[in-house]
N, C-alpha and C. Protein backbone atom coordinates (compact mmCIF):
# COMPACT_ATOMS: atom_id res chain seq x y z
N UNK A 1 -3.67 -18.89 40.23
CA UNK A 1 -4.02 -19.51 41.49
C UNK A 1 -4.70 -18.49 42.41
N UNK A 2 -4.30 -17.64 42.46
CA UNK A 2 -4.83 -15.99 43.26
C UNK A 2 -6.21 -15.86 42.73
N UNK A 3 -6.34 -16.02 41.53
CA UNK A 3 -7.19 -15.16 40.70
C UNK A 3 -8.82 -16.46 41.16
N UNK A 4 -8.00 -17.72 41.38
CA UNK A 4 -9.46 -18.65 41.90
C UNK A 4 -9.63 -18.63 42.99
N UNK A 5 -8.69 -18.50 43.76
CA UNK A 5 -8.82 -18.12 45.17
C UNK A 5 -10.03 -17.07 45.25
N UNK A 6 -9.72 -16.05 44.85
CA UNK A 6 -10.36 -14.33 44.99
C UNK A 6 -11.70 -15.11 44.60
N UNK A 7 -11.91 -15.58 43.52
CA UNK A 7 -13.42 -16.12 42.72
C UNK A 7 -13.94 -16.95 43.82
N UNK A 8 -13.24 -18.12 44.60
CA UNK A 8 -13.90 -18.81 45.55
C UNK A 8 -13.97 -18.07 47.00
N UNK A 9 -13.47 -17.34 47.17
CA UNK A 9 -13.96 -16.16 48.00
C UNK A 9 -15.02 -15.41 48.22
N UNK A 10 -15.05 -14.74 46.74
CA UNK A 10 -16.24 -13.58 46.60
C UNK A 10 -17.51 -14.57 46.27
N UNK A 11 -17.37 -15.72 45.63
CA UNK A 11 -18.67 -16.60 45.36
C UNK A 11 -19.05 -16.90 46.41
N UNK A 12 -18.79 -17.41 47.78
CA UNK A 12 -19.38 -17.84 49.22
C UNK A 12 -19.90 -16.38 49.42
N UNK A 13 -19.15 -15.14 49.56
CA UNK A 13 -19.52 -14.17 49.70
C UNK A 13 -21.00 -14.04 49.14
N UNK A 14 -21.10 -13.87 47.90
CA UNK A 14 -22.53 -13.40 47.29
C UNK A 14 -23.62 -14.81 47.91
N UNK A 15 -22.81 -16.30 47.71
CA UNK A 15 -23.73 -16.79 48.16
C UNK A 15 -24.29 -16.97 49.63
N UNK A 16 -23.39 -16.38 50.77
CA UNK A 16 -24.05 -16.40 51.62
C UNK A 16 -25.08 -14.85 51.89
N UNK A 17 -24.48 -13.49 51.05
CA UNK A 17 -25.90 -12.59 50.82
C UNK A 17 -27.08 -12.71 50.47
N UNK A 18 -26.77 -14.01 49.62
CA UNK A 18 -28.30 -14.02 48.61
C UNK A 18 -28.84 -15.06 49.34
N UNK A 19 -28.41 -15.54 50.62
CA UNK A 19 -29.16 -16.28 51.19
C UNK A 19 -29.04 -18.16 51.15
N UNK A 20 -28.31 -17.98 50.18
CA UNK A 20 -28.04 -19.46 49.37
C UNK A 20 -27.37 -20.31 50.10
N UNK A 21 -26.29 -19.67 51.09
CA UNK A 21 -25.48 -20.66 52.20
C UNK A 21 -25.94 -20.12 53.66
N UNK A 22 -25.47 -20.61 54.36
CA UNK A 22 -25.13 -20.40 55.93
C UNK A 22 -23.77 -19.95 56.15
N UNK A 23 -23.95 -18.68 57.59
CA UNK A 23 -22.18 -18.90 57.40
C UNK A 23 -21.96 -20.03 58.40
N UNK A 24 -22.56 -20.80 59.20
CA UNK A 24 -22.49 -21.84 59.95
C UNK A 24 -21.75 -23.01 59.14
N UNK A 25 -22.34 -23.38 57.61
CA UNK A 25 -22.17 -24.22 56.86
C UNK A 25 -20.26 -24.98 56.93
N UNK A 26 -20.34 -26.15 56.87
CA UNK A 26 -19.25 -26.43 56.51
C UNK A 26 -18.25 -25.93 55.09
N UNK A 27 -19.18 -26.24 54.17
CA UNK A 27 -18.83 -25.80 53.03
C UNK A 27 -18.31 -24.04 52.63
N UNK A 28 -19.01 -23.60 53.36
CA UNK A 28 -18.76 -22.14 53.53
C UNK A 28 -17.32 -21.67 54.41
N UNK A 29 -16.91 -22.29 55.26
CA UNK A 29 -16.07 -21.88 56.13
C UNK A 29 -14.33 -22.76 55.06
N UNK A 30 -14.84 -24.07 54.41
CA UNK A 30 -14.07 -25.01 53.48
C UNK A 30 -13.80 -24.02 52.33
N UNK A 31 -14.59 -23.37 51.66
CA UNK A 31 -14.21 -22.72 50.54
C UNK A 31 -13.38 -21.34 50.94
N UNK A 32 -13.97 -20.72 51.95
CA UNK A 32 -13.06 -19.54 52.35
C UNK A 32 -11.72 -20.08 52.66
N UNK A 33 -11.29 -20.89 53.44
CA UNK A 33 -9.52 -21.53 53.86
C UNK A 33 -9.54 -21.63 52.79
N UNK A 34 -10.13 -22.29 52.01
CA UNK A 34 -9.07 -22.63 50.31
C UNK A 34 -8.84 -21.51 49.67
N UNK A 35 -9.99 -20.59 49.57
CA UNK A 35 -9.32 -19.23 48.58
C UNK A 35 -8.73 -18.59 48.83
N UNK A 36 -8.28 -18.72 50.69
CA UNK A 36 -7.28 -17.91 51.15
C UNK A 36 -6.02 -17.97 50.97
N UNK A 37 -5.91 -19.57 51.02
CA UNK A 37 -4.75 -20.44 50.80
C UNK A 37 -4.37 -20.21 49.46
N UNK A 38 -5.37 -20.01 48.92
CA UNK A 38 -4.64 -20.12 46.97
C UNK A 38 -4.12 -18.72 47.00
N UNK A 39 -4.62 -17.53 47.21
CA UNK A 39 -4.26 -16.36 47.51
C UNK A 39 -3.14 -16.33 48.19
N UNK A 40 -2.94 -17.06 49.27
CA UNK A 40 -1.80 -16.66 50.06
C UNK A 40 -0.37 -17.30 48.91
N UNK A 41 -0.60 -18.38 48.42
CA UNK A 41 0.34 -19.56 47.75
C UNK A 41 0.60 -18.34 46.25
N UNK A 42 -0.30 -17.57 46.09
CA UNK A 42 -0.04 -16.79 44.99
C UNK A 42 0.67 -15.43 44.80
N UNK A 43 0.68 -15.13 46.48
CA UNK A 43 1.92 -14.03 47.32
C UNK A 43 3.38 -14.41 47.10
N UNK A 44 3.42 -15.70 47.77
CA UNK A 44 5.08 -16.27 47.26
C UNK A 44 5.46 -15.51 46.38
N UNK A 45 4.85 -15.67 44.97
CA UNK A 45 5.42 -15.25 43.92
C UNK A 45 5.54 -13.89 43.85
N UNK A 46 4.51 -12.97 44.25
CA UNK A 46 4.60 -11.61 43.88
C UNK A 46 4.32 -11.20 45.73
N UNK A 47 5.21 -11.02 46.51
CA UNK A 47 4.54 -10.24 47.71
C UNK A 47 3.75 -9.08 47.98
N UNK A 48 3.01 -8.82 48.94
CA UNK A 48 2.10 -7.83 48.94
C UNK A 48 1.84 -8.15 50.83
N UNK A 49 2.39 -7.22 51.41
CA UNK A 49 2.26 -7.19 52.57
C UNK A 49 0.78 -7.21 53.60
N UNK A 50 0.14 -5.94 52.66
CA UNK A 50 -1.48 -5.87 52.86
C UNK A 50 -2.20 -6.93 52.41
N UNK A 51 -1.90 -7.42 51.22
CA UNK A 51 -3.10 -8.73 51.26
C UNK A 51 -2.40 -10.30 52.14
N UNK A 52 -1.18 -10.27 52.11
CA UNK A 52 -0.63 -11.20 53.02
C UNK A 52 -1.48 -11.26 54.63
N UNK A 53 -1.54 -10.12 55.13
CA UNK A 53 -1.45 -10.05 56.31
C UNK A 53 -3.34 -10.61 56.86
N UNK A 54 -4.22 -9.93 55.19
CA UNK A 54 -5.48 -9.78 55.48
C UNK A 54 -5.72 -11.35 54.89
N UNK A 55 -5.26 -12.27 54.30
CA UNK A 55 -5.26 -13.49 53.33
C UNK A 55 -5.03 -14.58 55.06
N UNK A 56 -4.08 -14.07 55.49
CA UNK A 56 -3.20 -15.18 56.63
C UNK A 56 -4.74 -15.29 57.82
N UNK A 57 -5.12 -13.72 58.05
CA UNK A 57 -6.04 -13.74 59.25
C UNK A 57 -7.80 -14.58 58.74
N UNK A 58 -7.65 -14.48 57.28
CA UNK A 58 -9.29 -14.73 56.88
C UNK A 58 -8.93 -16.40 56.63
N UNK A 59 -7.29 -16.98 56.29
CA UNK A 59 -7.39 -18.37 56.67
C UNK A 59 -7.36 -18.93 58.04
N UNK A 60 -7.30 -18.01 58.94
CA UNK A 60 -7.07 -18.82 60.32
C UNK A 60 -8.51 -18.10 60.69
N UNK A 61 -9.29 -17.51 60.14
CA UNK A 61 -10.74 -17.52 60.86
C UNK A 61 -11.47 -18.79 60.42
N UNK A 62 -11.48 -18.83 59.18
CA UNK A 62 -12.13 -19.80 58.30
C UNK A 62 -11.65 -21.33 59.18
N UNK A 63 -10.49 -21.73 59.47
CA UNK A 63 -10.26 -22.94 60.01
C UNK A 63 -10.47 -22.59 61.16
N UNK A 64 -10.71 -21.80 61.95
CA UNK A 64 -11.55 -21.94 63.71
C UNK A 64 -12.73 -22.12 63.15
N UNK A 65 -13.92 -21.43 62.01
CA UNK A 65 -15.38 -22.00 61.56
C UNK A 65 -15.38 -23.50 61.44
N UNK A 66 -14.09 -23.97 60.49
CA UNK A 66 -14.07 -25.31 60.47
C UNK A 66 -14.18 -25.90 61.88
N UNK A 67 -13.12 -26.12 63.02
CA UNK A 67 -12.56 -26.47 63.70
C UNK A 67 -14.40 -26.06 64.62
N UNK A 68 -14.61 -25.22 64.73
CA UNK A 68 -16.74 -25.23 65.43
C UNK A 68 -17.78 -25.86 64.38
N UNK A 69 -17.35 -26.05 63.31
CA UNK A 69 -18.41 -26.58 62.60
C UNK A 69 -18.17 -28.10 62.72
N UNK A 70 -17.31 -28.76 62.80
CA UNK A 70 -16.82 -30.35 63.22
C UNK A 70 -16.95 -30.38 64.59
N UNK A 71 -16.11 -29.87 65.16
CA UNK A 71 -16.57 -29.81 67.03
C UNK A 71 -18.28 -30.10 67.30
N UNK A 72 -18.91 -29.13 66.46
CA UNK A 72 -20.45 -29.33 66.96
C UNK A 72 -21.35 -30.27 66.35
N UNK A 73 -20.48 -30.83 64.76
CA UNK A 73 -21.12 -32.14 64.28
C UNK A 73 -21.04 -33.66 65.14
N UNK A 74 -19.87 -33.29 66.15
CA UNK A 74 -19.64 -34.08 66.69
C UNK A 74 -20.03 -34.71 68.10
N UNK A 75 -20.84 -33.56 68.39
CA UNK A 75 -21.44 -33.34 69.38
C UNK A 75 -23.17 -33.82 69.71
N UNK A 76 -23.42 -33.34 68.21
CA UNK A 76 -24.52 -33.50 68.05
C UNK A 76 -24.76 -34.99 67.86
C-alpha cells in the first residue's frame, strides 16, 4: 500500500516536471492526498516518525489544493 502511494506520488511529481500536469490541476492535488494517505495507512503497520510527520503535512497540503481547486471551480 506504501509502495503505491510513493509511485502515485513521485508520478505527479515527474509529471508535473515534464510539464504534463499543472500543479493547479485537480487531479494533481487528488493523486498527491491519495499517496499520502496510502503511505500514511502503511505507517500503522510499521511506524516511522519522520515519514509520518512529512506523509500527515503533504496530505493536508494536497487537500487545501483540493479545497482552492473546487472553491475556484465554483466560482468560476
Amino acid at each position: 500500500m506504501g509502495n503505491i502511494g510513493v509511485l502515485l506520488i513521485l508520478v505527479m511529481y515527474l509529471s508535473l516536471q515534464t510539464d504534463k500536469i499543472s500543479s493547479n490541476s485537480l487531479i494533481y492535488s487528488l493523486l498527491n492526498a491519495l499517496g499520502a494517505l496510502l503511505i500514511l495507512i502503511s505507517l500503522y503497520f510499521q511506524f516511522n516518525l519522520s515519514a509520518f510527520i512529512i506523509e500527515f503535512f503533504w496530505l493536508v497540503i494536497s487537500l487545501y489544493g483540493l479545497y482552492k481547486n473546487l472553491k475556484n471551480k465554483k466560482i468560476n
